[in-house]
Protein backbone atom coordinates (compact mmCIF):
# COMPACT_ATOMS: atom_id res chain seq x y z
CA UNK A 1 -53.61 14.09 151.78
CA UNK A 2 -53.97 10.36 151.20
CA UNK A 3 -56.02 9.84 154.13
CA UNK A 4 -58.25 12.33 153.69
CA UNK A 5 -59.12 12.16 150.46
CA UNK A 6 -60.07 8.46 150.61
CA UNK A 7 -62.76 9.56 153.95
CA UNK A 8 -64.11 12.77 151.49
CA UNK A 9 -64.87 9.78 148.64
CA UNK A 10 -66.30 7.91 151.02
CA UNK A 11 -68.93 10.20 152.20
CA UNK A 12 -70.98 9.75 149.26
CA UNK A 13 -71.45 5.87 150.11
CA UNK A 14 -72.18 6.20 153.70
CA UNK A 15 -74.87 8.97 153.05
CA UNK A 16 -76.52 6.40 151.01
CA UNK A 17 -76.29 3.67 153.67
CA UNK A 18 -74.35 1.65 151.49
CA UNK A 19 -71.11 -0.55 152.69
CA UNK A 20 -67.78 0.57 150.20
CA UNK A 21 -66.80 -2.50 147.85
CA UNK A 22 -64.08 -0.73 145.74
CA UNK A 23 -61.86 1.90 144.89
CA UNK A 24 -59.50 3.04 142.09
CA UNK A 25 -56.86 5.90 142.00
CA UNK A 26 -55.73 8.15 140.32
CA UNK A 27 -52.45 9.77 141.07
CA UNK A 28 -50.39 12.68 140.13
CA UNK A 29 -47.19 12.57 141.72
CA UNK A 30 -44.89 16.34 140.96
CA UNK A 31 -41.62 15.34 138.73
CA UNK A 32 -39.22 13.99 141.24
CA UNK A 33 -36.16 10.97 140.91
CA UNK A 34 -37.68 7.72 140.81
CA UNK A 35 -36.39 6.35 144.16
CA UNK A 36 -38.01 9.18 145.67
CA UNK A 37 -41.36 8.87 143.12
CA UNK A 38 -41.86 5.10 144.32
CA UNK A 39 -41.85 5.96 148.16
CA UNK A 40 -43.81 8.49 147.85
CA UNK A 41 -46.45 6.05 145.46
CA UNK A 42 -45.92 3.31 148.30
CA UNK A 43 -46.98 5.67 151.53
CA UNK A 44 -50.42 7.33 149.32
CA UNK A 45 -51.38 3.50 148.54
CA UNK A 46 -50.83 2.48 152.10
CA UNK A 47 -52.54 4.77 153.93
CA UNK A 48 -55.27 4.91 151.25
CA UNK A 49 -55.87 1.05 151.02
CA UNK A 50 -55.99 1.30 155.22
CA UNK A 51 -58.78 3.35 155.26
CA UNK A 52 -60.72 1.84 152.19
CA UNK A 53 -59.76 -2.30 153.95
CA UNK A 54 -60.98 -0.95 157.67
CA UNK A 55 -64.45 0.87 155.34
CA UNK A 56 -64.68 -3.02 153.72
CA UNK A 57 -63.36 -1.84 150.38
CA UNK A 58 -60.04 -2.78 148.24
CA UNK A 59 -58.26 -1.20 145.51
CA UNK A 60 -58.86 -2.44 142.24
CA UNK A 61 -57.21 -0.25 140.01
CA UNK A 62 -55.93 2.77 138.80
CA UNK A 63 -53.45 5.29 137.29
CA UNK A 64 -50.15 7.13 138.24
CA UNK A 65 -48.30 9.99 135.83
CA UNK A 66 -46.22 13.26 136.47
CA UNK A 67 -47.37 16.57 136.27
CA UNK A 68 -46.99 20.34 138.14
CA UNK A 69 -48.44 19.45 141.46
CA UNK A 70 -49.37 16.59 143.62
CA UNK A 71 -53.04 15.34 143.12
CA UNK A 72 -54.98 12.40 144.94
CA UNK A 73 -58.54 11.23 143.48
CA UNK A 74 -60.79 8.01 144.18
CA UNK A 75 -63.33 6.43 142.50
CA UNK A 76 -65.81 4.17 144.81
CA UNK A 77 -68.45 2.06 144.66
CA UNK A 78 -70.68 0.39 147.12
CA UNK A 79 -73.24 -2.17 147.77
CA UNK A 80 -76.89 -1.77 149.64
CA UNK A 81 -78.73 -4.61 150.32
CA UNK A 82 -81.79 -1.93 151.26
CA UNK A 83 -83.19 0.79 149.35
CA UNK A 84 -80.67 3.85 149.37
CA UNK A 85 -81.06 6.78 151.43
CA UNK A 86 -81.38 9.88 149.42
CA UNK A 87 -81.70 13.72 149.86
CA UNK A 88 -85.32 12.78 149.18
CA UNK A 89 -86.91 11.04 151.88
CA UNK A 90 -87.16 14.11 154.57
CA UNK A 91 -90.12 14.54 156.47
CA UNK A 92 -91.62 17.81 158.53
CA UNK A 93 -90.97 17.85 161.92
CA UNK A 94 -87.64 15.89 161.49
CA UNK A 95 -84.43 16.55 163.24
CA UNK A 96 -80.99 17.46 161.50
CA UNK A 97 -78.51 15.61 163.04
CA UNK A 98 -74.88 16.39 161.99
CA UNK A 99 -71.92 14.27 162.93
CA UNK A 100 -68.97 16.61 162.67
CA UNK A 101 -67.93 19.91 163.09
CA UNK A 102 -67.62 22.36 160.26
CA UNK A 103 -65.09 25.02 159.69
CA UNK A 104 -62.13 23.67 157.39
CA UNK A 105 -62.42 25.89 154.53
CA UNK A 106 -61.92 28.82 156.54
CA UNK A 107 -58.94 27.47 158.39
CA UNK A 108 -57.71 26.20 155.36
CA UNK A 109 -57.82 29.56 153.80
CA UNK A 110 -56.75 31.34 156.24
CA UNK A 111 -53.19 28.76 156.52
CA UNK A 112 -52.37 29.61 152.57
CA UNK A 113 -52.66 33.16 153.81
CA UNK A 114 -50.93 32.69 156.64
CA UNK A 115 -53.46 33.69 159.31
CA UNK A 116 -54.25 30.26 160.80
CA UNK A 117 -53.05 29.29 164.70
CA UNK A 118 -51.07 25.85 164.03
CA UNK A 119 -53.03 23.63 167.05
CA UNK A 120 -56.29 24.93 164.54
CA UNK A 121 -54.89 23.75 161.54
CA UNK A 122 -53.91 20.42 163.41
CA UNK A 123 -57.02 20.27 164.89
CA UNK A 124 -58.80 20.35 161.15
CA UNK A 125 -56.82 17.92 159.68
CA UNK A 126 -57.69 15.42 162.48
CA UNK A 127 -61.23 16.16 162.07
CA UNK A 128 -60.69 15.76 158.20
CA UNK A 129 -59.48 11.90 158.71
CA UNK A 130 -62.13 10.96 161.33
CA UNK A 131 -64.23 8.35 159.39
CA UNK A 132 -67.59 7.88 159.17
CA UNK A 133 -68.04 4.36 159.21
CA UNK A 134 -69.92 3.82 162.51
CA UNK A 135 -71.83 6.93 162.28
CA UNK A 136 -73.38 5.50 159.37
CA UNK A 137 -73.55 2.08 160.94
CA UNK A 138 -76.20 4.14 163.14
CA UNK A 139 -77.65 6.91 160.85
CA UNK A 140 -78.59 4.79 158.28
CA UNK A 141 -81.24 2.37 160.76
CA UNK A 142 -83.23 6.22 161.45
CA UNK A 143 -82.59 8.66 158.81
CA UNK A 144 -84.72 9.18 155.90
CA UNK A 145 -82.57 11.73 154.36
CA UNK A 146 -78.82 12.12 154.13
CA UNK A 147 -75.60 13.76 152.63
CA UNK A 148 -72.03 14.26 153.34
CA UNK A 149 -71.12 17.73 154.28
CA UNK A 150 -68.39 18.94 151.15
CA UNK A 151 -68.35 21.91 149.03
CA UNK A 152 -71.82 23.45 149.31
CA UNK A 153 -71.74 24.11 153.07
CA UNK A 154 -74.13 23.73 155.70
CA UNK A 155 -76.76 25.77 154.41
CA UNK A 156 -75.99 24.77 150.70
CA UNK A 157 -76.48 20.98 152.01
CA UNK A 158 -79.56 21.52 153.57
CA UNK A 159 -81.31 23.59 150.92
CA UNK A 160 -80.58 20.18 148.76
CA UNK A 161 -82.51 17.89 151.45
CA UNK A 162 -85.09 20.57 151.61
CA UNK A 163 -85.35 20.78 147.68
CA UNK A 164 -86.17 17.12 147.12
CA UNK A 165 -87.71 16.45 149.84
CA UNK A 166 -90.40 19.62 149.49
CA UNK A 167 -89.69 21.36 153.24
CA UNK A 168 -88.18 24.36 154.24
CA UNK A 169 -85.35 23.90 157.42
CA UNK A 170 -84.55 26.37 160.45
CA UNK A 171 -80.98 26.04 161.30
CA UNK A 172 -79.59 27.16 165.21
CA UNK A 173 -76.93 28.88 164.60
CA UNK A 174 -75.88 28.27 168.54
CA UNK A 175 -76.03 24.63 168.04
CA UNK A 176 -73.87 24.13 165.13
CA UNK A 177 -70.04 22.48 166.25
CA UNK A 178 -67.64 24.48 165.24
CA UNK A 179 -63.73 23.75 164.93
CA UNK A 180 -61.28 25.55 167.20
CA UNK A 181 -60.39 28.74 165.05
CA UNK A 182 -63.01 28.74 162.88
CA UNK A 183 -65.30 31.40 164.24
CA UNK A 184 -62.29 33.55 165.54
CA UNK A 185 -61.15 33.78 161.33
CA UNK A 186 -64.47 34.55 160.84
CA UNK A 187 -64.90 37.62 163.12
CA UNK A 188 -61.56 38.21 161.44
CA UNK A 189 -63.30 38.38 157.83
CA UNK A 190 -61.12 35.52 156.59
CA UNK A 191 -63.03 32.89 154.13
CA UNK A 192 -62.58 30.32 151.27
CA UNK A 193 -62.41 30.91 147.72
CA UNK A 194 -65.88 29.37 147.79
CA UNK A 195 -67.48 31.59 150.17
CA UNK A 196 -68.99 33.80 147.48
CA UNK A 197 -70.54 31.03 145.46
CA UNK A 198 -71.92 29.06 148.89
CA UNK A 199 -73.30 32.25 150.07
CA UNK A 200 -75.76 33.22 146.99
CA UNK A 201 -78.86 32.72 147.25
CA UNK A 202 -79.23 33.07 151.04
CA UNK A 203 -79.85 36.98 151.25
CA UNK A 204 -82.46 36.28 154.28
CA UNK A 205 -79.77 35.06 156.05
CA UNK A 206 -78.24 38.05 158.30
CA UNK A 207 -74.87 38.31 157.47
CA UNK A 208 -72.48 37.93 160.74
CA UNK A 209 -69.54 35.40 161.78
CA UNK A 210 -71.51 32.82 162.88
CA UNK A 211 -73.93 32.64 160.08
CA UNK A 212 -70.93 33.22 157.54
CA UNK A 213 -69.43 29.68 158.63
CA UNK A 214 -72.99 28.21 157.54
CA UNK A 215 -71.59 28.47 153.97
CA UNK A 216 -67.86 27.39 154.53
CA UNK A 217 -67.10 24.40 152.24
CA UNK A 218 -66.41 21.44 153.84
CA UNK A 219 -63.61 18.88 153.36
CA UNK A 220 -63.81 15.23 154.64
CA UNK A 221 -66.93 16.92 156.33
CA UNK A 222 -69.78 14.93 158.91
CA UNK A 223 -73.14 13.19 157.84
CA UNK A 224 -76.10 15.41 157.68
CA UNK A 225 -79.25 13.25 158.29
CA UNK A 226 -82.72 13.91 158.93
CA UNK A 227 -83.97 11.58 161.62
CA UNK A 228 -87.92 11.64 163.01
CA UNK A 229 -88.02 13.87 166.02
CA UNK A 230 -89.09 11.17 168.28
CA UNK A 231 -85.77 9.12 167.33
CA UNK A 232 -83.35 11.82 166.91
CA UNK A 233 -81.83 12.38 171.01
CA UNK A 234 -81.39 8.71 171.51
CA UNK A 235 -79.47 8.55 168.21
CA UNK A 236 -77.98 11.49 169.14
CA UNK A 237 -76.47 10.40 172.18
CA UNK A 238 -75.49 6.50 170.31
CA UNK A 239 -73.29 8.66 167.75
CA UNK A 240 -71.61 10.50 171.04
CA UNK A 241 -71.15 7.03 172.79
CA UNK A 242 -69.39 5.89 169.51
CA UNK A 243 -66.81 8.39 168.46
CA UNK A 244 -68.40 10.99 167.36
CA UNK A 245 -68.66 13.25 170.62
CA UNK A 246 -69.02 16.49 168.59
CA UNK A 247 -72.45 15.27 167.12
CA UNK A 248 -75.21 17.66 167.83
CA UNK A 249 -78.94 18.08 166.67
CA UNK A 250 -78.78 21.80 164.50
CA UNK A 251 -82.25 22.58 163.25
CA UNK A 252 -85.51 21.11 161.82
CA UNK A 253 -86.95 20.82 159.07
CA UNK A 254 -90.61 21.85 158.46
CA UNK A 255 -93.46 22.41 156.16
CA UNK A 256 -93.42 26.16 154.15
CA UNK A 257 -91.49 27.65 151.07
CA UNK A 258 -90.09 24.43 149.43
CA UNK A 259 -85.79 25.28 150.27
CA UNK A 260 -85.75 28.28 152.42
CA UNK A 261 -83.05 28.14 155.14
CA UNK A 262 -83.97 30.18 158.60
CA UNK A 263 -81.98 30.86 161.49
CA UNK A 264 -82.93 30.66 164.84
């Protein structure tokens, strides 16, 4: 949990092409005895001050209690020595380039229900704690849009891009990385809580298992960049000679009705 909620935080600062300076926590551990309380303190603020020293960042601060359940949350800030990149910047014609694949709400879901494969929920929380450091190393030279994939989805994260930056997008569905599992729960009607929420909006999207993971939310999820067309397969094949193999170019973007998602 530790781990992966320090890469979701993050996200925000290397979709902005910014370099992490510093974190704080804040930490609800469930009641337990104290011996038990302080190892469990010491392995969330060692694997989370890993992550956040190999990013650049440290730990600064923060704030520990008791409660019901066991919650992890980070504050952090960066630095740019450049102008940030924003949802905003976008241009028609340019390629979406995203880093990761998607599919961990579903296979989330579907393990508090009991319906997930184990090697697929293994294979999602791997893909959860794969940083994005170097990806953003390279993104942030080319794009001139960007977000971190989270709760909105695919489709929910491009609309944004395509809102500020006045463009429709046309997503292939056939090029989009998937996670082992994710479109099998699909076909099997399983979803996140989310789903619902992610999926308004969209009614000119046909409604099938593959198109239905275009609104899964996202945990720990890839960068989503818009990169000119002319730049986007040599970056493309920099992110898959740098760890990030399951990189992929999954649509355009292009002039018409300002935030409409299409499928091709």
């Amino acid at each position: 949990m530790a781990r992966i909620t320090t890469h979701h935080a993050l996200g925000d600062i290397w979709a902005m092409g910014a370099n992490p300076q510093a974190a704080t926590l804040s930490i609800t551990l469930p009641r337990m005895a104290e011996t038990l309380a302080q190892r469990t303190l010491t392995e969330i603020l060692t694997s989370a001050q890993t992550i956040l020293q190999d990013a650049g960042a440290d730990v600064v601060g923060g704030h520990s209690t008791f409660g019901d359940d066991l919650t992890i949350g980070l504050a952090v800030t960066g630095l740019l020595d450049r102008d940030p990149i924003t949802l905003s910047g976008a241009q028609d014609g340019a390629a979406l380039i995203l880093t990761k694949p998607i599919g961990t709400g579903v296979i989330m879901a579907a393990l508090m229900s009991g319906k997930a494969r184990g090697s697929d929920v293994a294979d999602a929380l791997d893909a959860m704690q794969q940083g994005q450091k170097t990806a953003s190393h390279i993104l942030r030279d080319v794009a001139k849009a960007m977000t971190d994939l989270t709760g909105f989805g695919l489709a929910g994260h491009t609309q944004n891009i395509c809102a500020a930056s006045g463009l429709s997008a046309t997503l292939s569905l056939d090029a989009i990385p998937l996670l082992p599992g994710a479109l099998d729960l699909s076909e099997r009607g399983e979803h996140s809580s989310l789903y619902e929420n992610n999926r308004a909006g969209f009614a000119n999207i046909t409604d099938t298992p593959n198109s239905r993971l275009l609104f899964d939310p996202q945990t720990g999820g890839g960068l989503l960049a818009a990169v000119p067309a002319d730049q986007a397969e040599q970056t493309l094949e920099k992110l898959r000679q740098n760890g990030h193999p399951d990189s992929a170019i999954i649509g355009h973007l292009q002039t018409g009705p300002v935030g409409q998602i299409s499928i091709a």
